[in-house]
C-alpha atoms as a PDB file:
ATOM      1  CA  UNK A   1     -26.626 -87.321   1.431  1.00  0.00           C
ATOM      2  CA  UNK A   2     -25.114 -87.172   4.879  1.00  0.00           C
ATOM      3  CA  UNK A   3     -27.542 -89.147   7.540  1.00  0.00           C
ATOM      4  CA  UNK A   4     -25.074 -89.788  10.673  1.00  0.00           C
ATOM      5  CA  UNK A   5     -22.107 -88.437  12.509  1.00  0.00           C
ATOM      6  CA  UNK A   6     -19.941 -89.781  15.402  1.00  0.00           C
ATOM      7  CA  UNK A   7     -17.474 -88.904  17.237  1.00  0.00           C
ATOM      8  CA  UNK A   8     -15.531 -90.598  18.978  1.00  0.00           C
ATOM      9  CA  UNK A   9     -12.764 -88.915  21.869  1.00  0.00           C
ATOM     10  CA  UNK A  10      -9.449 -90.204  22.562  1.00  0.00           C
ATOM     11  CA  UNK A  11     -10.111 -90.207  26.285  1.00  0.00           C
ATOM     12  CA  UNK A  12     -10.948 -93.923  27.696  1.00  0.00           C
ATOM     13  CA  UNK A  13     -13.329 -92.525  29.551  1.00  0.00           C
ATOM     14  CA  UNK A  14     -14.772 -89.873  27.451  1.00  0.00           C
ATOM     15  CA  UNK A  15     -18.520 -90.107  28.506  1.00  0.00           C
ATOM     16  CA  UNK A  16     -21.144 -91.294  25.720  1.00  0.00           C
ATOM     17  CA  UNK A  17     -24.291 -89.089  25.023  1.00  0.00           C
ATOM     18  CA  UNK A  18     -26.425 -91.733  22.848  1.00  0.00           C
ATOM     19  CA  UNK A  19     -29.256 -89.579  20.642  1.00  0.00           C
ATOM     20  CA  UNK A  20     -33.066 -91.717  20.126  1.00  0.00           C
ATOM     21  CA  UNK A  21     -33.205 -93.164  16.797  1.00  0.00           C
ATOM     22  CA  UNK A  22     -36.776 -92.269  16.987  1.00  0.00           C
ATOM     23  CA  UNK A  23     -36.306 -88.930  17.918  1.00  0.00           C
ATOM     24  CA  UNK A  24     -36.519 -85.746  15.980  1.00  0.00           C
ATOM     25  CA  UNK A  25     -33.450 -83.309  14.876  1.00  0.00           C
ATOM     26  CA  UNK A  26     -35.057 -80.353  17.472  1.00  0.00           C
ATOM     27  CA  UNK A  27     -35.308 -82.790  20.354  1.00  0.00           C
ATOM     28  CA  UNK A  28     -31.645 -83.153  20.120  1.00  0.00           C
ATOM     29  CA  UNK A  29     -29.845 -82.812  23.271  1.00  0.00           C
ATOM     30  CA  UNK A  30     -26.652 -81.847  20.918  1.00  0.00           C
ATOM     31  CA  UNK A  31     -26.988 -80.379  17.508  1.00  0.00           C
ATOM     32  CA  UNK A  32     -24.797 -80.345  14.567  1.00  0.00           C
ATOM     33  CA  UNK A  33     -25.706 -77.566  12.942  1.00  0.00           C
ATOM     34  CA  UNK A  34     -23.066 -77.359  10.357  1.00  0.00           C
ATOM     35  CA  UNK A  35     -20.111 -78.892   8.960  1.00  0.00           C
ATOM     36  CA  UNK A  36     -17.643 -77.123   7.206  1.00  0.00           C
ATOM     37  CA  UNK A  37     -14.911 -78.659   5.128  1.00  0.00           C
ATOM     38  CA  UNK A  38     -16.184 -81.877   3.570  1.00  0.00           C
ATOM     39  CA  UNK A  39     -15.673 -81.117   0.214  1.00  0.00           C
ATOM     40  CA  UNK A  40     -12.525 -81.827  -1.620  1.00  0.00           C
ATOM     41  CA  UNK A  41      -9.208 -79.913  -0.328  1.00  0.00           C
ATOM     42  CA  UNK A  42      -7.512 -77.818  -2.625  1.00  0.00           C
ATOM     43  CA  UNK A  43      -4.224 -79.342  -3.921  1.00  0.00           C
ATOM     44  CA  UNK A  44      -0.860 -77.396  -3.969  1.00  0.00           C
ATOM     45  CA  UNK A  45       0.490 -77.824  -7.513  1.00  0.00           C
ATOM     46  CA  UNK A  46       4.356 -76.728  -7.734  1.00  0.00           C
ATOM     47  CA  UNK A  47       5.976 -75.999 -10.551  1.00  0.00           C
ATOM     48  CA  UNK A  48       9.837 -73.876 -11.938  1.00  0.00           C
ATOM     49  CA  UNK A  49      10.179 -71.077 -14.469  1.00  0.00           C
ATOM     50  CA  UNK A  50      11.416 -72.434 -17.753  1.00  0.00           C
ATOM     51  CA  UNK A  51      14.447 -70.753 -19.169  1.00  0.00           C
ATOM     52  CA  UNK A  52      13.721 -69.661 -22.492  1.00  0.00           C
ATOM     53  CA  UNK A  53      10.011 -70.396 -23.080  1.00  0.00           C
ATOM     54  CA  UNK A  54       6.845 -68.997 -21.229  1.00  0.00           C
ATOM     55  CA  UNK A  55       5.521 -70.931 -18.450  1.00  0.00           C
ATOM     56  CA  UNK A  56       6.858 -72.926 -15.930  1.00  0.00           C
ATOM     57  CA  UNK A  57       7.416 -77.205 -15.705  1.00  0.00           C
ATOM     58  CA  UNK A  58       5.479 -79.258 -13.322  1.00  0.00           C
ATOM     59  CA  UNK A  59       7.426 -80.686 -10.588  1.00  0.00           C
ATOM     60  CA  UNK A  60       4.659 -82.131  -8.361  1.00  0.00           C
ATOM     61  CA  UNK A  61       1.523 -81.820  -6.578  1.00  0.00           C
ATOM     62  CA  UNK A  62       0.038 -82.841  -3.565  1.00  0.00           C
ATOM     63  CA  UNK A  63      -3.053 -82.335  -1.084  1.00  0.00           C
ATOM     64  CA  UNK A  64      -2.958 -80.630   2.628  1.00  0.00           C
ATOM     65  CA  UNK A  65      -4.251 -80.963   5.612  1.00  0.00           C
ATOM     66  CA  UNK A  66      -8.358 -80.946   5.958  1.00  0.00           C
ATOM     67  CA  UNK A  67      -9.512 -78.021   8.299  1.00  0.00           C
ATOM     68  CA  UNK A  68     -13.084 -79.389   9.343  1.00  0.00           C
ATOM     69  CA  UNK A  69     -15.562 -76.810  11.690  1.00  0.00           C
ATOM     70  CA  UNK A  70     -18.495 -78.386  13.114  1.00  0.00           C
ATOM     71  CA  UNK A  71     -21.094 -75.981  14.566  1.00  0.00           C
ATOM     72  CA  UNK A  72     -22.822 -77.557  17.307  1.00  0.00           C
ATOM     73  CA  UNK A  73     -25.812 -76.101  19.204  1.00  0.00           C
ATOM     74  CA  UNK A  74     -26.918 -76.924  22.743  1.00  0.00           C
ATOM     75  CA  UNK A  75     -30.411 -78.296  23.877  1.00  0.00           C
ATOM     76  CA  UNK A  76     -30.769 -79.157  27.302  1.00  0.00           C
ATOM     77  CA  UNK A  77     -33.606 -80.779  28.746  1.00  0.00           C
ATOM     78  CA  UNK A  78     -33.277 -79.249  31.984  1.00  0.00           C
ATOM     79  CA  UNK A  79     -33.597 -82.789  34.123  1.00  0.00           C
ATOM     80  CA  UNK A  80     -30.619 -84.822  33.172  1.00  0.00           C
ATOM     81  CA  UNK A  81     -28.729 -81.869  30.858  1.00  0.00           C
ATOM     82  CA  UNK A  82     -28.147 -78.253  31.416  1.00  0.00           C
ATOM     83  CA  UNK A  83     -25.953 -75.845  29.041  1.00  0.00           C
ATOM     84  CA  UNK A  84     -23.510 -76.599  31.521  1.00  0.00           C
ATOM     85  CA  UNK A  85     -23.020 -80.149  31.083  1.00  0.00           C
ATOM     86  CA  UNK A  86     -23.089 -80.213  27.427  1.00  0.00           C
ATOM     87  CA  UNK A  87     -20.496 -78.238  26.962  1.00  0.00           C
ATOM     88  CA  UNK A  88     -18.463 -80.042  29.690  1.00  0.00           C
ATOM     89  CA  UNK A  89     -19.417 -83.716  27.665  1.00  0.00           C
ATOM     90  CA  UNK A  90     -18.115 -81.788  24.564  1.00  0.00           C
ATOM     91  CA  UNK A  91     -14.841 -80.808  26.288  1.00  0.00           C
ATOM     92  CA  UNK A  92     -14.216 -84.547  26.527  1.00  0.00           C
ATOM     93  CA  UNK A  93     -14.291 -85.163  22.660  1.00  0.00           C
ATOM     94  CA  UNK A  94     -13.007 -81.660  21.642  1.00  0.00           C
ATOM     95  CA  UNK A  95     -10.061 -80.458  23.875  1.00  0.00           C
ATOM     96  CA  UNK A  96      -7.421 -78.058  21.680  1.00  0.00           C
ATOM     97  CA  UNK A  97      -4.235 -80.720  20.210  1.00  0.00           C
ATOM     98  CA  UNK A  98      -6.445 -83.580  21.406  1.00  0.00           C
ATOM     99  CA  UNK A  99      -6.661 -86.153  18.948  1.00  0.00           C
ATOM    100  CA  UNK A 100     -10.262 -87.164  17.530  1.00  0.00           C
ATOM    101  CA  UNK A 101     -11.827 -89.539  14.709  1.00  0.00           C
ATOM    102  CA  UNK A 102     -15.491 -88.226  12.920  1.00  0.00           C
ATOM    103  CA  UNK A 103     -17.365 -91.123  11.246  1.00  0.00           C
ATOM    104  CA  UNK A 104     -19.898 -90.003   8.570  1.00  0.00           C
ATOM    105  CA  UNK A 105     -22.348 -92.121   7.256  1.00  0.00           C
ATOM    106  CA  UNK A 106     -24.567 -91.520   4.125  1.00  0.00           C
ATOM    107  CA  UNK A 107     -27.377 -93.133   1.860  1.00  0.00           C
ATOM    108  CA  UNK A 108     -24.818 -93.411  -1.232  1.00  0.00           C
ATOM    109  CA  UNK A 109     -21.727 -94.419  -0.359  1.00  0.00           C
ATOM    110  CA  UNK A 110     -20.349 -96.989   2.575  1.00  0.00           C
ATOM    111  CA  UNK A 111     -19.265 -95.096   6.415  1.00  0.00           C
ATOM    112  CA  UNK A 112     -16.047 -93.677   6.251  1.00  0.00           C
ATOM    113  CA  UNK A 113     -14.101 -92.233   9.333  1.00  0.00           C
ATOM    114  CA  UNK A 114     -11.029 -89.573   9.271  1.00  0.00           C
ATOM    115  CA  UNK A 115      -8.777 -88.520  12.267  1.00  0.00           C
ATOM    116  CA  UNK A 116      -7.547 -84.878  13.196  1.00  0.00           C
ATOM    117  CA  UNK A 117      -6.490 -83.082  15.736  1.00  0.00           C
ATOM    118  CA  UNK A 118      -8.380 -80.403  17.417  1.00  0.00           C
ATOM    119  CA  UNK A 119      -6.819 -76.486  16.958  1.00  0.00           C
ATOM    120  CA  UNK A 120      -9.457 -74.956  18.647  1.00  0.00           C
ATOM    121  CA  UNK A 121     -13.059 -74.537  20.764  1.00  0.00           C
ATOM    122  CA  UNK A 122     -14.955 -71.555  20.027  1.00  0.00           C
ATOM    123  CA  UNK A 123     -18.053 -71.009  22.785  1.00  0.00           C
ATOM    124  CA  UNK A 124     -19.907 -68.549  23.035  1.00  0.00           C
ATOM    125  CA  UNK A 125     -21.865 -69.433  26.257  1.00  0.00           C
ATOM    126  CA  UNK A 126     -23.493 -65.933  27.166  1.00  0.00           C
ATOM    127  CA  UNK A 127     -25.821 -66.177  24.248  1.00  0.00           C
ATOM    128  CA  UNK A 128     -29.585 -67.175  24.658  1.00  0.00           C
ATOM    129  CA  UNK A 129     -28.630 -69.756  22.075  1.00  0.00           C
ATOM    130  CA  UNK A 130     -25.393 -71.147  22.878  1.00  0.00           C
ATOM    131  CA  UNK A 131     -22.899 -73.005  20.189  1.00  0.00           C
ATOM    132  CA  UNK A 132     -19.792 -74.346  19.602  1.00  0.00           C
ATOM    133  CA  UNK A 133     -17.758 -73.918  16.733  1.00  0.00           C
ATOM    134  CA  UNK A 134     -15.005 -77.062  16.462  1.00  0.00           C
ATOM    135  CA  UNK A 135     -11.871 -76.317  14.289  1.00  0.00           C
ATOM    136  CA  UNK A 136     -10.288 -80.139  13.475  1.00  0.00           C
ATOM    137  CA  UNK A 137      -7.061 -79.753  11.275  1.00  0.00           C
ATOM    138  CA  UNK A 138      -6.819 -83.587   9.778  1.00  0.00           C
ATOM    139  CA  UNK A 139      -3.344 -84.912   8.923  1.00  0.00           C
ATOM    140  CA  UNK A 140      -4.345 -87.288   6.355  1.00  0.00           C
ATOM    141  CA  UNK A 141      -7.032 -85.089   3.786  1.00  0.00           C
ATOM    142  CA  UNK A 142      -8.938 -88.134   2.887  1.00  0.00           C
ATOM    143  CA  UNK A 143     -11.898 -90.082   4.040  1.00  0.00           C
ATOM    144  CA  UNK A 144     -11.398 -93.945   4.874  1.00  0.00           C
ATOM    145  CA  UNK A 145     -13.935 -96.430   4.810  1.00  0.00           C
ATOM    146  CA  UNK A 146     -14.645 -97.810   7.910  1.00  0.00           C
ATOM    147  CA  UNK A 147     -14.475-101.744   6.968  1.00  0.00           C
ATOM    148  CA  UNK A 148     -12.329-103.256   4.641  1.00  0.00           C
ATOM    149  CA  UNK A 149     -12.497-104.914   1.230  1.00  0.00           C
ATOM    150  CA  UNK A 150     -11.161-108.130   1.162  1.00  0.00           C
ATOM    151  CA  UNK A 151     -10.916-110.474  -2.094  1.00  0.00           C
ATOM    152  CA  UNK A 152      -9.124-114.032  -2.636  1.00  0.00           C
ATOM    153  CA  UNK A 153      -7.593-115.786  -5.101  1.00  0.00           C
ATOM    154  CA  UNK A 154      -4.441-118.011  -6.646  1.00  0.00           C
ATOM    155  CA  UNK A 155      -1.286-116.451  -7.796  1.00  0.00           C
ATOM    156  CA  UNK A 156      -0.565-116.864 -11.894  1.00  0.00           C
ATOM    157  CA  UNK A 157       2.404-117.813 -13.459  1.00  0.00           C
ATOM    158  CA  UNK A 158       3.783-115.761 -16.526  1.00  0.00           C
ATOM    159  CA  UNK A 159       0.723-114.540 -19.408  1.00  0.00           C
ATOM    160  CA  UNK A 160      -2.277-116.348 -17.036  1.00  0.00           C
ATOM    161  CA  UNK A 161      -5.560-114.548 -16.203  1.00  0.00           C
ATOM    162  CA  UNK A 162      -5.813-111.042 -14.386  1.00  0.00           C
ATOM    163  CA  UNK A 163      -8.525-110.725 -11.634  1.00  0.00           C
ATOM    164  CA  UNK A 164     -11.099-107.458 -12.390  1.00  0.00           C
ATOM    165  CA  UNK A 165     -10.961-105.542  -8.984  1.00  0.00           C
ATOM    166  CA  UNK A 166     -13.981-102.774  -9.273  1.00  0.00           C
ATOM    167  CA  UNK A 167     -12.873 -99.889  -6.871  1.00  0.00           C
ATOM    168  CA  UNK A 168     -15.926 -97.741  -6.127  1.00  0.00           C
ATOM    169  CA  UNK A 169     -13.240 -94.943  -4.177  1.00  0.00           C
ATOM    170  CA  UNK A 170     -12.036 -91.909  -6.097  1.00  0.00           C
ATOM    171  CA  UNK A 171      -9.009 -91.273  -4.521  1.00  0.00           C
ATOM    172  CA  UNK A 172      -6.326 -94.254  -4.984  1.00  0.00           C
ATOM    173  CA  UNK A 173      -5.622 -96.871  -2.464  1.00  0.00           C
ATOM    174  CA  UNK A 174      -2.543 -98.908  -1.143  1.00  0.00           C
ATOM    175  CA  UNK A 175      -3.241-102.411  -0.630  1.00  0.00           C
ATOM    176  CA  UNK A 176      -2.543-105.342   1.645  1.00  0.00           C
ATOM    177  CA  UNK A 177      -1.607-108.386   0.165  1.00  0.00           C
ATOM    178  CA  UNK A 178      -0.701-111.849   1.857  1.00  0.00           C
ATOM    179  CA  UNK A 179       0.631-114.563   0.000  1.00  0.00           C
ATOM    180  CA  UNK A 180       0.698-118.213   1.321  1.00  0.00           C
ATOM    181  CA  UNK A 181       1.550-121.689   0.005  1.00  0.00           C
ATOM    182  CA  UNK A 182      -0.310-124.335  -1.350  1.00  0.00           C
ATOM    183  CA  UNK A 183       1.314-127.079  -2.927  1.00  0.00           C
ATOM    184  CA  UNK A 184       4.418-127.670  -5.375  1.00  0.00           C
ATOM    185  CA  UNK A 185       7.230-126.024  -5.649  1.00  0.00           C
ATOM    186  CA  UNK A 186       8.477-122.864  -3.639  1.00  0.00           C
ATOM    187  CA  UNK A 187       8.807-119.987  -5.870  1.00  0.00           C
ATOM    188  CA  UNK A 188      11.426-117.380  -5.920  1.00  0.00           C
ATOM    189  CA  UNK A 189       9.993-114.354  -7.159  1.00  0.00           C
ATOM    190  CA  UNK A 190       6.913-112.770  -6.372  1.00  0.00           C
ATOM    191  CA  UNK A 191       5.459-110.207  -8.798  1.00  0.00           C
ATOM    192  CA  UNK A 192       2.384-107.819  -8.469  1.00  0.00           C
ATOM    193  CA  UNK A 193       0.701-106.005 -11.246  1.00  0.00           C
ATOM    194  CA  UNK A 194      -1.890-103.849 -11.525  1.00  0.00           C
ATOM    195  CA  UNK A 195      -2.766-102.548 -14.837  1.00  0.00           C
ATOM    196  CA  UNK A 196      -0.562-101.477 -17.735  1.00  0.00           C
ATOM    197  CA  UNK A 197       3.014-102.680 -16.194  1.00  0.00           C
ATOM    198  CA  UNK A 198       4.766 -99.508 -17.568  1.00  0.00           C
ATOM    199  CA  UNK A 199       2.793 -97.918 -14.629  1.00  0.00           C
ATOM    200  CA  UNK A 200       3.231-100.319 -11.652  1.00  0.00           C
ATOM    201  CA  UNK A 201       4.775-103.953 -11.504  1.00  0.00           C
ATOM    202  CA  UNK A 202       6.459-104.419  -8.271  1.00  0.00           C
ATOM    203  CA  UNK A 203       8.666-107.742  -7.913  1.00  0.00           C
ATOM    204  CA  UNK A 204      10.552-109.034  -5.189  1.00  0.00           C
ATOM    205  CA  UNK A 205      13.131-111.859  -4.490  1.00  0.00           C
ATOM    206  CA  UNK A 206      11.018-114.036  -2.210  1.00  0.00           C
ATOM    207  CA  UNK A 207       9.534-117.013  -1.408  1.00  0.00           C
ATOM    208  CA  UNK A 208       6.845-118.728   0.986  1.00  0.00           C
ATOM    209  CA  UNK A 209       6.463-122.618   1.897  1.00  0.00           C
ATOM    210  CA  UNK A 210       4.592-124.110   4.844  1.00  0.00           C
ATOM    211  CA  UNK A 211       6.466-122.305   7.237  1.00  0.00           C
ATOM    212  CA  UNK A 212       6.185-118.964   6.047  1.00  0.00           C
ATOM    213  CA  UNK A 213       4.129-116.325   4.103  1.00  0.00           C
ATOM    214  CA  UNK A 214       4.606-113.066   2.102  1.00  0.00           C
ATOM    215  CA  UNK A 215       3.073-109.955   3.229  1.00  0.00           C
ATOM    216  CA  UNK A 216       3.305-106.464   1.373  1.00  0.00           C
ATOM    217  CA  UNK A 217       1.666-103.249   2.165  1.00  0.00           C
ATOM    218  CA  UNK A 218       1.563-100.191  -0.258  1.00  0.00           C
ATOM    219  CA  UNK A 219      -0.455 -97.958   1.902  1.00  0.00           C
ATOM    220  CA  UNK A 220       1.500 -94.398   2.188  1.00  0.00           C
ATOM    221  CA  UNK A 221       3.369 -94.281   5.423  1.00  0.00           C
ATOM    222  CA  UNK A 222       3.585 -97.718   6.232  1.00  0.00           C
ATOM    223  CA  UNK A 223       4.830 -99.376   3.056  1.00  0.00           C
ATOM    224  CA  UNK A 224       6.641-102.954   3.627  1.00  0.00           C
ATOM    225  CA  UNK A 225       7.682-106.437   2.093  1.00  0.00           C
ATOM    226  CA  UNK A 226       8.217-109.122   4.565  1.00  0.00           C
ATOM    227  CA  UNK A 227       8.018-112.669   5.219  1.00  0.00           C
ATOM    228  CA  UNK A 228       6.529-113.866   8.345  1.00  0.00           C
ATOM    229  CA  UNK A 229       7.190-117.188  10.393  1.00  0.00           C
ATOM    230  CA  UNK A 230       4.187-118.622  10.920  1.00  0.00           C
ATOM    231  CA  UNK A 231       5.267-120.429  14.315  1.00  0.00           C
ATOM    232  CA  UNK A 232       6.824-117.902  15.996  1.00  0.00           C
ATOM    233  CA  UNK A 233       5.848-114.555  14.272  1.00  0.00           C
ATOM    234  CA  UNK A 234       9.114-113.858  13.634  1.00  0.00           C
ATOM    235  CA  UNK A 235       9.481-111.002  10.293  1.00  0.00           C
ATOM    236  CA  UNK A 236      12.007-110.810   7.817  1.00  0.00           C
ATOM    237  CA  UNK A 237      12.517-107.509   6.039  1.00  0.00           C
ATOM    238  CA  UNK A 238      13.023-108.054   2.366  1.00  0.00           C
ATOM    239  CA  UNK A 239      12.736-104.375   1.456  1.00  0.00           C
ATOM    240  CA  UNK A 240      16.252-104.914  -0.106  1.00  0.00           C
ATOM    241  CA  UNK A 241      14.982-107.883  -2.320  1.00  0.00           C
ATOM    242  CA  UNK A 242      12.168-105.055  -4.039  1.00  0.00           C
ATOM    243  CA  UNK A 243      12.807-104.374  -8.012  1.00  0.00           C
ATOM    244  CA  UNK A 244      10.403-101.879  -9.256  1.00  0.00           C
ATOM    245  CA  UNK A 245      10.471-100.979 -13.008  1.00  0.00           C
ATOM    246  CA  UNK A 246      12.354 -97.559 -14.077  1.00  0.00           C
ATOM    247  CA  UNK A 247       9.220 -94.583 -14.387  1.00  0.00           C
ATOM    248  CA  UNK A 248       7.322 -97.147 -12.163  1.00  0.00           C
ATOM    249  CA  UNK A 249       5.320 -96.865  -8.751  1.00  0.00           C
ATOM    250  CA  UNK A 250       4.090 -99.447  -5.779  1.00  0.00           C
ATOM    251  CA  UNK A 251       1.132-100.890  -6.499  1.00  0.00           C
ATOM    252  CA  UNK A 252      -2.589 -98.717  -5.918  1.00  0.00           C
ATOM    253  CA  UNK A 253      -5.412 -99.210  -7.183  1.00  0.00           C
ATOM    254  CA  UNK A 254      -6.961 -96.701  -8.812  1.00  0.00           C
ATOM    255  CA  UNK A 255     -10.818 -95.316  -9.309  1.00  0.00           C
ATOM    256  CA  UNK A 256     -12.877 -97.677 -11.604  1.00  0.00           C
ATOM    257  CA  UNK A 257     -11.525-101.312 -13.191  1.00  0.00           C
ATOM    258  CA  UNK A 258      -8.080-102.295 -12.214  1.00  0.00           C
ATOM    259  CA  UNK A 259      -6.701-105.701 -13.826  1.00  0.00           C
ATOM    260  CA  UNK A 260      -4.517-107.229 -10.372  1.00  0.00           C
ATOM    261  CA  UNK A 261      -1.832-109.915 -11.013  1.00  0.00           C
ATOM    262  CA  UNK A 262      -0.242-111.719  -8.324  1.00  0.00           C
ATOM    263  CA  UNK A 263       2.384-113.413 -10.117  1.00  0.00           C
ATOM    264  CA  UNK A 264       5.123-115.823  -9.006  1.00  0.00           C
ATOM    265  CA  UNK A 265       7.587-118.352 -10.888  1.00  0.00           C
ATOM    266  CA  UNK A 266       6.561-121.718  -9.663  1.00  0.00           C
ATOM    267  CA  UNK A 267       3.943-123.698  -7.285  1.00  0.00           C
ATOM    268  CA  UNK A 268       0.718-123.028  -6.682  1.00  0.00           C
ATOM    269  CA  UNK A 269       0.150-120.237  -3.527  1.00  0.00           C
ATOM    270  CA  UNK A 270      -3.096-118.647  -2.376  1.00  0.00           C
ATOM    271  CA  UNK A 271      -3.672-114.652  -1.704  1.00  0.00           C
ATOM    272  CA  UNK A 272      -5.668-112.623   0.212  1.00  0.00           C
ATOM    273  CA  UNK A 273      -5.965-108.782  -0.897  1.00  0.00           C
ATOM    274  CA  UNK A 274      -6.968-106.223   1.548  1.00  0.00           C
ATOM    275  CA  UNK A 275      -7.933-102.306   0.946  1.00  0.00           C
ATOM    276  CA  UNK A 276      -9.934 -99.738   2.107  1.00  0.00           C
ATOM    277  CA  UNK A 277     -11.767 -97.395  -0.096  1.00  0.00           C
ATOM    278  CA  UNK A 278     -10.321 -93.807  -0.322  1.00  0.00           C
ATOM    279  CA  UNK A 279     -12.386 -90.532  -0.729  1.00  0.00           C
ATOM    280  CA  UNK A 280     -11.160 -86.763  -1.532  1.00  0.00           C
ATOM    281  CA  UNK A 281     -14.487 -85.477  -0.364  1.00  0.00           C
ATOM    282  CA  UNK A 282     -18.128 -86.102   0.781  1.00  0.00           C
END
């Protein structure tokens, strides 16, 4: 179950109201009396009317935005906090088209954190017991955990051992992967392969050596392959060097056991895979 919330404003010098740890939900100076919108969003499945049979093909599906309403009540204290200047702190964290990030944590699962903007502030301040409702319309529909998971190995050649990754999210992940050199010779080809390879094996024309390392990300929206100079930072795209397999995809790892290859044609290089779990709901 849910046990914290934060939020955090995208003003530098949004104000910070810190609630005692030892203190008791009606003591509260601000109350978060509901939350609306944690559970999975619906998806929008899309389909086209067949021609001569009943029904209609699938063509795609995807999820929308998150709409999340907090309901937040008011308890001043009457020395350091009025109605007043609650809902002036709040104005700082929830300002209509502002940006803002919610972190929830809970007792079975690790903190996660998602970003939206706010559409709008509803107060109704004339009421013995004053509240605001928060409308946040998130972008990106999924929950993030807050820290990453990192894991590190040595790249196989051709039929050597896979490495189990156990991802605990249930909504799949891109990954980070860095690939540097180690000793022999410097490989061409740089292969990753996660599961059945019908379904994803990525491979690119590339190649690292004491100089330089690989670096590919397959998180939506900012998806590269790149080497990097390690003296002077200096990146080369090699987005044009990418073969993926016809009926293929960029490697994700998906919910449960996922067999990960990092595969390359000669020497011996070390790699460093990064992700972050993903969540359709809380």
């Amino acid at each position: 179950m849910l046990t914290e919330v934060k939020a955090y404003s995208s003003w530098q010098s949004a104000p910070a109201l810190l609630l005692d740890e030892m203190g008791q939900a009606e003591t509260d100076l601000i109350q978060v009396r509901n939350i609306e919108g944690l559970n999975p969003v619906k998806a929008s499945i899309s389909g086209s009317p067949m021609a001569v049979v009943d029904g209609t093909s699938f063509t795609g599906a995807n999820v929308l935005s998150r709409n999340i309403v907090l309901t937040l009540g008011l308890n001043p204290n009457w020395i350091e906090w009025t109605f007043e200047s609650l809902r002036k702190l709040l104005y700082a964290y929830f300002t209509p088209k502002s940006l803002t990030r919610l972190r929830f944590s809970s007792d079975d699962m690790p903190e996660v954190q998602i970003e939206g903007y706010v559409e709008d502030v509803s107060v109704n301040q004339f009421s013995k017991d004053p509240e605001l409702l928060v409308s946040i319309l998130c972008p990106d529909p999924h929950f993030t955990a807050v820290e990453p998971e990192i894991i590190t190995g040595q790249t196989i050649h051709e039929m050597g051992d896979f490495e189990t990754i156990q991802y605990d999210g249930n909504v799949p992940a891109g990954i980070l992967l860095d690939v540097a050199y180690v000793s022999g010779t410097e490989p061409e080809s740089i292969a990753i392969q996660i599961g059945d390879p019908a379904i994803t094996h990525f491979m690119t024309e590339a190649s690292v050596d004491s100089m330089k390392y690989f670096q590919m990300s397959s998180i939506p929206m900012n998806k590269f392959v790149q080497n990097v100079d390690l003296s002077t930072g200096h990146i080369i795209n090699l987005l044009d060097h990418v073969h993926i397999q016809q009926g293929s995809a960029w490697p994700t790892l998906q919910p449960g056991e996922n067999h990960f290859h990092v595969i390359t044609d000669a020497g011996v290089q070390d790699f460093t895979l990064k992700y972050y779990e993903r969540f359709g709901g809380l």
